[in-house]
Protein backbone atom coordinates (compact mmCIF):
# COMPACT_ATOMS: atom_id res chain seq x y z
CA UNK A 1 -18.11 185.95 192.29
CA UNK A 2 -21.54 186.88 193.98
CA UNK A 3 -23.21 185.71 190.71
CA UNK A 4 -21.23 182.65 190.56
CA UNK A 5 -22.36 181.65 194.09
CA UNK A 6 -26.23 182.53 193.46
CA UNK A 7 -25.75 180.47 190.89
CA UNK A 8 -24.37 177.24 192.58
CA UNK A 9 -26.75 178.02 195.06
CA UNK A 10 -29.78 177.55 192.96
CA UNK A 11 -28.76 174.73 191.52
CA UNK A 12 -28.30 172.79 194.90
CA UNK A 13 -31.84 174.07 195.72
CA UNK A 14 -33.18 172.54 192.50
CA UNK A 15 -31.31 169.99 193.07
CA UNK A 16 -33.01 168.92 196.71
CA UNK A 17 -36.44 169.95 195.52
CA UNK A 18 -36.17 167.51 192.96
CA UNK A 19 -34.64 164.65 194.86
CA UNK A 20 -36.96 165.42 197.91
CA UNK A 21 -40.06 165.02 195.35
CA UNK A 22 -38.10 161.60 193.50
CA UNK A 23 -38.27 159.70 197.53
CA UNK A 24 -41.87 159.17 197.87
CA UNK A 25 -43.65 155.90 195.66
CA UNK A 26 -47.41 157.19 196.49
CA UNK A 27 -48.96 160.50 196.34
CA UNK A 28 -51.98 160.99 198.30
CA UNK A 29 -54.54 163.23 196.31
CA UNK A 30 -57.90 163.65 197.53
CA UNK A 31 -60.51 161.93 195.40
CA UNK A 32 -64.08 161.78 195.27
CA UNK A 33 -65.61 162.24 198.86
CA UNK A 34 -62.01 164.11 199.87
CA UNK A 35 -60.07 160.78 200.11
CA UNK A 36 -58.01 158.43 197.79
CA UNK A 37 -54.67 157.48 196.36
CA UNK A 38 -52.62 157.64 193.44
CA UNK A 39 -50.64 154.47 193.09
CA UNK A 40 -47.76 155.85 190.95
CA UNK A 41 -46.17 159.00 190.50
CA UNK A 42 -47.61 159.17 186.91
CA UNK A 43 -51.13 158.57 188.66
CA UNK A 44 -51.96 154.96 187.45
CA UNK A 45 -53.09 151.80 189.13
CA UNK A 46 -50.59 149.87 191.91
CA UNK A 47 -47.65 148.11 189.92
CA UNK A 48 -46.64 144.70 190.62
CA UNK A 49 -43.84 146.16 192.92
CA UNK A 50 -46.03 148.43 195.17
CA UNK A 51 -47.55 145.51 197.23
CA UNK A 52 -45.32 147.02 199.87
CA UNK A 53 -47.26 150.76 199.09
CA UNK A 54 -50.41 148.80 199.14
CA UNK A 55 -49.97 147.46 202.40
CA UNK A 56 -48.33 150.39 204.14
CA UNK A 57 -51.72 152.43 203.05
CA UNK A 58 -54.19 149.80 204.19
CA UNK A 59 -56.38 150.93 207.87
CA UNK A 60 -57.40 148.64 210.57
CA UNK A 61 -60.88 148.02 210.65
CA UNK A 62 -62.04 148.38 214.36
CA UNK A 63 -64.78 146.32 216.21
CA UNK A 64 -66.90 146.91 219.33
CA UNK A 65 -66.73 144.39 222.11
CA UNK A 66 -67.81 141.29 221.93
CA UNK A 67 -68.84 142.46 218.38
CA UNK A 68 -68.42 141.58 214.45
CA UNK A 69 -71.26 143.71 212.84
CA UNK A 70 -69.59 146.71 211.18
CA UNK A 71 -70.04 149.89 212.80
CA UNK A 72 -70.34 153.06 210.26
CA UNK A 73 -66.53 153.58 211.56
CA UNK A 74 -65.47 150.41 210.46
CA UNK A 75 -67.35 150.32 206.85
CA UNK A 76 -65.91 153.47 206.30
CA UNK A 77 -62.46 151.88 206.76
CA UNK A 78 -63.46 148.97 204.80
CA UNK A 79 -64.55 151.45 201.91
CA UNK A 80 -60.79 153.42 202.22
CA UNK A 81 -59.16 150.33 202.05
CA UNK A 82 -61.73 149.33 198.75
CA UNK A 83 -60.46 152.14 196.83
CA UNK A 84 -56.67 151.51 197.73
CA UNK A 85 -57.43 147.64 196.64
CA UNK A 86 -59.51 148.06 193.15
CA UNK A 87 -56.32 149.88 191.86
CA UNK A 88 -54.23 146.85 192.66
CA UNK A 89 -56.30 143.98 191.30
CA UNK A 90 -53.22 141.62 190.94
CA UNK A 91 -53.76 141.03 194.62
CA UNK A 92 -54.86 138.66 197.07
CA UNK A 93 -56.46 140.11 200.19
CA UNK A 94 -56.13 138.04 203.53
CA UNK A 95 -58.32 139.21 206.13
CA UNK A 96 -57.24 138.41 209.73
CA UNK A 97 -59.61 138.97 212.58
CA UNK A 98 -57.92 140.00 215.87
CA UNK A 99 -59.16 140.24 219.55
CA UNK A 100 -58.86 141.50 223.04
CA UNK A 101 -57.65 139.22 225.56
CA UNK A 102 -61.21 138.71 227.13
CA UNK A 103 -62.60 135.70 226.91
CA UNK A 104 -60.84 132.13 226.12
CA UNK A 105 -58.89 131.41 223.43
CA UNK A 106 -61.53 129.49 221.35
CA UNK A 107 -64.03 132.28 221.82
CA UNK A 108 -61.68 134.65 220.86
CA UNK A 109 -60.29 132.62 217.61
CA UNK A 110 -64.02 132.13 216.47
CA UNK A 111 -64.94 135.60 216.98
CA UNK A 112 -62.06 136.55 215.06
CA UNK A 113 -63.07 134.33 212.50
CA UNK A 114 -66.58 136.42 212.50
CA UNK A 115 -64.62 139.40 211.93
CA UNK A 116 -62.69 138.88 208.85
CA UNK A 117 -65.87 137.05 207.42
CA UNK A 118 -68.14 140.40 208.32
CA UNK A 119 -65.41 142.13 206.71
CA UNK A 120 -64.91 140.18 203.58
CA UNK A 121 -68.50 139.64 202.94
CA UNK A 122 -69.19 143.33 203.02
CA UNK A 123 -66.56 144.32 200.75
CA UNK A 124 -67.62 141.27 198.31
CA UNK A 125 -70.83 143.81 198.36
CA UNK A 126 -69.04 146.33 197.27
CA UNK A 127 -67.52 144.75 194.63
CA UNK A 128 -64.51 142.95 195.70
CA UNK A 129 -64.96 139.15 194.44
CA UNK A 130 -64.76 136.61 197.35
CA UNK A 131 -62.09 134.65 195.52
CA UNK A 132 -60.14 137.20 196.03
CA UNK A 133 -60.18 137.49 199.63
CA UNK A 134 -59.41 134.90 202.10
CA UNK A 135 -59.64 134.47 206.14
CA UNK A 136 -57.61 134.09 209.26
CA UNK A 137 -58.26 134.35 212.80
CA UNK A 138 -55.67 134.79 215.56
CA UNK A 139 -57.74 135.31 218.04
CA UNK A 140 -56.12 137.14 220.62
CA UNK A 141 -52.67 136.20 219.96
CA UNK A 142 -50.86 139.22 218.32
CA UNK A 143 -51.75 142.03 220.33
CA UNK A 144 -50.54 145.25 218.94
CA UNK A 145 -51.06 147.20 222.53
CA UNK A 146 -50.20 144.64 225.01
CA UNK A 147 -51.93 146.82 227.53
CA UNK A 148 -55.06 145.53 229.75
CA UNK A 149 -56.75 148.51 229.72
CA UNK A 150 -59.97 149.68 227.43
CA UNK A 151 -57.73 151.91 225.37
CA UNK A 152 -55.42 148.75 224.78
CA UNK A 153 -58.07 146.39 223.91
CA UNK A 154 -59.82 148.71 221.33
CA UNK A 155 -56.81 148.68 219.14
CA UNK A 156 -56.77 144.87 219.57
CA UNK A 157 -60.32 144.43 218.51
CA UNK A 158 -59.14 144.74 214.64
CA UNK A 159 -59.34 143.25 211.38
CA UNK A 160 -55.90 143.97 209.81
CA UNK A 161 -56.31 143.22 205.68
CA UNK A 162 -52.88 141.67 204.00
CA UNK A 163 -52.27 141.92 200.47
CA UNK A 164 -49.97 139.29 199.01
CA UNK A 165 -49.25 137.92 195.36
């Protein structure tokens, strides 16, 4: 009887491990320089149905104020979000420039604007063609903290990259 349970035992442990290792549609493996991704389980490039795995793994790229030059912060995150993108080369990449809510709403819709350019430029020198990539500002608009403190505003100062079809 003791064996018999052992034995049914196992098997539901098997059984979890494997199931608990089936749920997940990227693995994260560390690649040259200690990041990167593996788009499938088998370790090839994004399918057509991962745009949703693309997208969930994509950073914010984060501006100073009053700023769209590219700290070595934010080129980093442009560069993660480079290697996550040149293994899904069916997609388009929308850029959208975000801001705090300083300043008026056509300041803050041109800076944006100046944000997802600076971003999309310096990934086109990286290797990303421009036709690839397009632009959109929203100024300050969508807020993702709707805070009106510095800690709020930081996370609003953003360029948030789309992928889409």
């Amino acid at each position: 009887m003791s064996s018999r349970c052992l034995t049914l035992g196992t098997i539901v442990v098997v059984a979890l491990l494997v199931m608990s290792g089936c749920s997940r549609p990227i693995v994260k493996q560390p690649g040259p320089g200690g990041q990167g991704f593996v788009g499938t389980q088998t370790g090839g490039p994004f399918g057509e149905g991962d745009l949703q795995v693309v997208q969930a793994n994509l950073k914010p790229i984060y501006f100073e104020y009053d700023s769209f030059t590219l700290n070595p912060e934010a080129q980093a995150a442009a560069q993660y979000n480079l290697e996550i993108i040149r293994r899904a080369p069916q997609f388009n990449i929308v850029a959208e420039g975000h801001c705090d809510e300083r300043g008026t709403s056509e300041y803050n819709l041109a800076l944006g604007d100046r944000r997802a350019r600076a971003v999309v430029e310096y990934m086109s020198t990286l290797g990303i063609p421009p036709s690839k990539c397009s632009t959109v500002s929203y100024g300050s608009e969508l807020p993702v903290d709707p805070g009106h403190n510095e800690d709020a505003w930081a996370k609003n100062r953003r360029v948030y990259l789309r992928v889409s079809r």
